[in-house]
PDB file of N, CA and C in Angstrom:
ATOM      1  N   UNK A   1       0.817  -1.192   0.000  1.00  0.00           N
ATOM      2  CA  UNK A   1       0.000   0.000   0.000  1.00  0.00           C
ATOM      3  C   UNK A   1       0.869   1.267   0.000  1.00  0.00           C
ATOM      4  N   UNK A   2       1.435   1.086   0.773  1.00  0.00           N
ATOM      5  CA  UNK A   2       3.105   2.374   0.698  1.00  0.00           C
ATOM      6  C   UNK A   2       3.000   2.328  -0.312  1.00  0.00           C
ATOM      7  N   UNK A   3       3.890   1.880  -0.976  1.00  0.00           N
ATOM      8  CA  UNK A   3       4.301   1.689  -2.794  1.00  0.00           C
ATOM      9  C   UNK A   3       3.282   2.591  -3.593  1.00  0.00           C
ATOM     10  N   UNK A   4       2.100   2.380  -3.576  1.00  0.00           N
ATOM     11  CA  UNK A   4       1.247   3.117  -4.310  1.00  0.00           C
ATOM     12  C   UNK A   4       1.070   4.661  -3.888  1.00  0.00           C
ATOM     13  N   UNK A   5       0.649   4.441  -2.435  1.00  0.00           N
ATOM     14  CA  UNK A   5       0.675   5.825  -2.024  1.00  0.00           C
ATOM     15  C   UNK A   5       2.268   7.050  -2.316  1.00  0.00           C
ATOM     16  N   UNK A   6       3.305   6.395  -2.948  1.00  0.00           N
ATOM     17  CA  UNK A   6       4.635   7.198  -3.007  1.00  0.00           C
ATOM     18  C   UNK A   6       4.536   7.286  -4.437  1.00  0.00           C
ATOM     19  N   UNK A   7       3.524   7.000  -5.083  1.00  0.00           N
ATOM     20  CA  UNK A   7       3.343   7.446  -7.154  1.00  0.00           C
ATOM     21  C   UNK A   7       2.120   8.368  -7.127  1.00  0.00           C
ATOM     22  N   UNK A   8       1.494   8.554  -5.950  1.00  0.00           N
ATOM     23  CA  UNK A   8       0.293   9.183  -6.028  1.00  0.00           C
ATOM     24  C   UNK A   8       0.740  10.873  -6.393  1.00  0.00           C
ATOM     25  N   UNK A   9       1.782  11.375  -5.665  1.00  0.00           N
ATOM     26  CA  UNK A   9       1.608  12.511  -6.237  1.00  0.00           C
ATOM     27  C   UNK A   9       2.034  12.849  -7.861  1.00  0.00           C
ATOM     28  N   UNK A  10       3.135  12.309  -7.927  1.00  0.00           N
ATOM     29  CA  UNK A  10       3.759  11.656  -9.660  1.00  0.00           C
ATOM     30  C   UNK A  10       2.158  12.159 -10.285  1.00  0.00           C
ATOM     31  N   UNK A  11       1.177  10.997 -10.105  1.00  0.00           N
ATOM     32  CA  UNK A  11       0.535  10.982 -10.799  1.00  0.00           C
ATOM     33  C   UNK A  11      -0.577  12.143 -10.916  1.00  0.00           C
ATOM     34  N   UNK A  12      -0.157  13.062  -9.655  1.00  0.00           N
ATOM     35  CA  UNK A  12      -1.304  14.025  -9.724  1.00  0.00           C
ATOM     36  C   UNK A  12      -0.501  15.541 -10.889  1.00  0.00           C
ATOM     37  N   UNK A  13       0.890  15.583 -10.773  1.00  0.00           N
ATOM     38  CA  UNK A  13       1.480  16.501 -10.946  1.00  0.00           C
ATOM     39  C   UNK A  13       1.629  15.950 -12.490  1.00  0.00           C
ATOM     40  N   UNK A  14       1.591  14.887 -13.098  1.00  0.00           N
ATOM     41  CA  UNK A  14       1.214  14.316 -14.351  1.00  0.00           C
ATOM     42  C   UNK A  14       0.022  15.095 -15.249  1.00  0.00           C
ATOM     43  N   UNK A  15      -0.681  14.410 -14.436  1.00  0.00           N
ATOM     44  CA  UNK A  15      -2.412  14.937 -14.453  1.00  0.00           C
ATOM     45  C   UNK A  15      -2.368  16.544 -15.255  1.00  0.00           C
ATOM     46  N   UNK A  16      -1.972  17.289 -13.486  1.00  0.00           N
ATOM     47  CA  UNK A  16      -2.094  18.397 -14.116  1.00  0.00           C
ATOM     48  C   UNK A  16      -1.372  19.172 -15.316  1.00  0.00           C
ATOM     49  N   UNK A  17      -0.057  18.637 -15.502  1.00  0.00           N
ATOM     50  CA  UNK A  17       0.866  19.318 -16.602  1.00  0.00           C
ATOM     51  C   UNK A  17       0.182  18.899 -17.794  1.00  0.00           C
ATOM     52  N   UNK A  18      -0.874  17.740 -18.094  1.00  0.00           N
ATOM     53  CA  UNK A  18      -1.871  17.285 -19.351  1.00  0.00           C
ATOM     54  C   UNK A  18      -2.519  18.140 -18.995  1.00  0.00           C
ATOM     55  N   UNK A  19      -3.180  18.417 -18.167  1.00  0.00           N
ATOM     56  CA  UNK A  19      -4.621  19.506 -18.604  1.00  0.00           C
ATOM     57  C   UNK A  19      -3.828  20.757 -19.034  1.00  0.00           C
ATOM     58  N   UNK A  20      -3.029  21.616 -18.217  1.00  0.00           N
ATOM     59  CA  UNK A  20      -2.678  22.771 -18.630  1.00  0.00           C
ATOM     60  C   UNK A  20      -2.222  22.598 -20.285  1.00  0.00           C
ATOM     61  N   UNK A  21      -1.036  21.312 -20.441  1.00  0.00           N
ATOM     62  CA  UNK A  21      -1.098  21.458 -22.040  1.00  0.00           C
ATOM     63  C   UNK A  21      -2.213  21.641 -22.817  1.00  0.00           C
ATOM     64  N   UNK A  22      -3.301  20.743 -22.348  1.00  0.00           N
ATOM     65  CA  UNK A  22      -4.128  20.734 -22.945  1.00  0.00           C
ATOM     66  C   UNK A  22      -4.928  22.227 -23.364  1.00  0.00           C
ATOM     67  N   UNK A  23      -5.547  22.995 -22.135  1.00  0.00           N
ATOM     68  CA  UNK A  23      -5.655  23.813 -22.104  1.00  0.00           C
ATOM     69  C   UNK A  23      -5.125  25.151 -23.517  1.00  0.00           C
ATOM     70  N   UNK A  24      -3.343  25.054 -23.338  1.00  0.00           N
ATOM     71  CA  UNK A  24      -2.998  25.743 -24.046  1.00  0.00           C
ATOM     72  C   UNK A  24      -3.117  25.850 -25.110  1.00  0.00           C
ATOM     73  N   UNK A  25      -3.072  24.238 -25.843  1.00  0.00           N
ATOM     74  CA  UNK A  25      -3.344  23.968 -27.253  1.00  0.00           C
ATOM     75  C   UNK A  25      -4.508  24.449 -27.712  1.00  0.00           C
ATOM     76  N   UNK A  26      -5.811  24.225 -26.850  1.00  0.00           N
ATOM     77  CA  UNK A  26      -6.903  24.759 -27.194  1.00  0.00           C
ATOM     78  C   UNK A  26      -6.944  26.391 -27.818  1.00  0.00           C
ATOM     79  N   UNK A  27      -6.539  27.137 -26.522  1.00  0.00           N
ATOM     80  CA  UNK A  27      -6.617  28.372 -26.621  1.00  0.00           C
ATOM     81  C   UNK A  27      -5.621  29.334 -27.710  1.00  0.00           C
ATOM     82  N   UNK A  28      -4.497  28.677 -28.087  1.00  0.00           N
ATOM     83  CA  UNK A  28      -3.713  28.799 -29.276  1.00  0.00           C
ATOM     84  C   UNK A  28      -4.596  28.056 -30.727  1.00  0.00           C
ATOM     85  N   UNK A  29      -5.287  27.220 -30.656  1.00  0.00           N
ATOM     86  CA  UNK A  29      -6.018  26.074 -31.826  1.00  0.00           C
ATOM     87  C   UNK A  29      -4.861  25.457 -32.656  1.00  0.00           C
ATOM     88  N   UNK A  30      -3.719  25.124 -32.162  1.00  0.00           N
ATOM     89  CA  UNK A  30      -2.736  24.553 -32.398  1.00  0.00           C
ATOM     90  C   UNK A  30      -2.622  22.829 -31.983  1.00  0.00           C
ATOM     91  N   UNK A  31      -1.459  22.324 -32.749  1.00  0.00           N
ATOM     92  CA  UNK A  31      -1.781  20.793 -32.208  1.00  0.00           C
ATOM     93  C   UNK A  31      -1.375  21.164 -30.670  1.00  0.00           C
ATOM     94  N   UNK A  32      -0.558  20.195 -29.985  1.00  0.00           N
ATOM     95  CA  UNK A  32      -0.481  19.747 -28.941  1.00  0.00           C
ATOM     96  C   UNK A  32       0.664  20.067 -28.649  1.00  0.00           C
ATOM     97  N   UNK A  33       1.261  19.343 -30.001  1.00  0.00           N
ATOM     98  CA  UNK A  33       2.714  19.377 -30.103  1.00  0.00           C
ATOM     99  C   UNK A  33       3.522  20.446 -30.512  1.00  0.00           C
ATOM    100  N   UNK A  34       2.506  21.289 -30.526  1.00  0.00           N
ATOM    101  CA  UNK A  34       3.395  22.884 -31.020  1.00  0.00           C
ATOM    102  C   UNK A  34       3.395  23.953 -29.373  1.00  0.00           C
ATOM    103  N   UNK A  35       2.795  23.647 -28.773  1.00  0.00           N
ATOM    104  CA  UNK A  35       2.880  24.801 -27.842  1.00  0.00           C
ATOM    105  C   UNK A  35       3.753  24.896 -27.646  1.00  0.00           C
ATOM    106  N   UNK A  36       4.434  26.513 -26.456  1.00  0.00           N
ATOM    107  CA  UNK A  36       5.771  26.739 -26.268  1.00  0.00           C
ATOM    108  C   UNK A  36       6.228  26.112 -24.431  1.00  0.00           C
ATOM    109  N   UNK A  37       6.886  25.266 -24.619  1.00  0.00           N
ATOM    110  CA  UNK A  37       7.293  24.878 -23.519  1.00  0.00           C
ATOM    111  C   UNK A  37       7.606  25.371 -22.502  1.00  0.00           C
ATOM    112  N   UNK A  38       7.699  26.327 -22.599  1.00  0.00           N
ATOM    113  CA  UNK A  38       8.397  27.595 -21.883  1.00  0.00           C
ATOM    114  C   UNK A  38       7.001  28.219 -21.456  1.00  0.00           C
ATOM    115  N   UNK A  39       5.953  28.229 -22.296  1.00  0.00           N
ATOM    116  CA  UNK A  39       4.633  29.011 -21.529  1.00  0.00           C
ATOM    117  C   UNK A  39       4.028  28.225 -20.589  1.00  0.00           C
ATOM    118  N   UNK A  40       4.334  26.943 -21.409  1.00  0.00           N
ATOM    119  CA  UNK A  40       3.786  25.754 -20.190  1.00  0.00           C
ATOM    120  C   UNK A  40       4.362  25.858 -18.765  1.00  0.00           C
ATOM    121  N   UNK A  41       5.781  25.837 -18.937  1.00  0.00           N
ATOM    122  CA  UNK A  41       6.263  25.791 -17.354  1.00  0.00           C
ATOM    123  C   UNK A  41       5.930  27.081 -16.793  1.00  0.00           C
ATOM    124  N   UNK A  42       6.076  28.421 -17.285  1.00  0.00           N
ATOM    125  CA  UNK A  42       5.213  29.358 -16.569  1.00  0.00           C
ATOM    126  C   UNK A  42       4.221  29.276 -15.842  1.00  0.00           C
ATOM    127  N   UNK A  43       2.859  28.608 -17.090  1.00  0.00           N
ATOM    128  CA  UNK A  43       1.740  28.212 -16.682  1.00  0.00           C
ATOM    129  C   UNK A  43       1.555  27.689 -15.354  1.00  0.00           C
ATOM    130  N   UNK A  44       2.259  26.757 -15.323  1.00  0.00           N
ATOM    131  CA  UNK A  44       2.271  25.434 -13.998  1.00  0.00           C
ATOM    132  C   UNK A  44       2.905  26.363 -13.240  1.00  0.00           C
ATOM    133  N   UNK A  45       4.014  27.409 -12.900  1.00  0.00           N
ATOM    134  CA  UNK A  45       4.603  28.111 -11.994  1.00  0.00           C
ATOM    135  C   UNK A  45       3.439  29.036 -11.239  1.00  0.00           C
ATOM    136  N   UNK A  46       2.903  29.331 -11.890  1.00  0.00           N
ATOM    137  CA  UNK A  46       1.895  30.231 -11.563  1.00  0.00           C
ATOM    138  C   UNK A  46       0.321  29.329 -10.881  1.00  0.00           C
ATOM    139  N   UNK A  47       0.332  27.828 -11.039  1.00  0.00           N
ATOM    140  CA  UNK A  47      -0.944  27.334 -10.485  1.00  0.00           C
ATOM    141  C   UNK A  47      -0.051  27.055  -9.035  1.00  0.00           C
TER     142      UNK A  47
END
């Protein structure tokens, strides 16, 4: 049960860096794979 509970945050901080990409792509109407990496980590600096 340890074991799992020590990927749980992994998986939350996962989570969120997909939505914010996600997010961005939308709001640019760009693929996915074009956003600027650099706005992303902003992005996440700032949540």
């Amino acid at each position: 049960m340890l074991g799992s509970m020590r990927v749980m945050p992994c998986c939350f901080i996962t989570g969120m860096a997909a939505g914010a990409a996600s997010a961005l792509a939308v709001r640019q109407a760009e693929d996915i794979r074009s956003i600027s990496i650099k706005n992303l980590q902003d992005k996440l600096i700032e949540l």
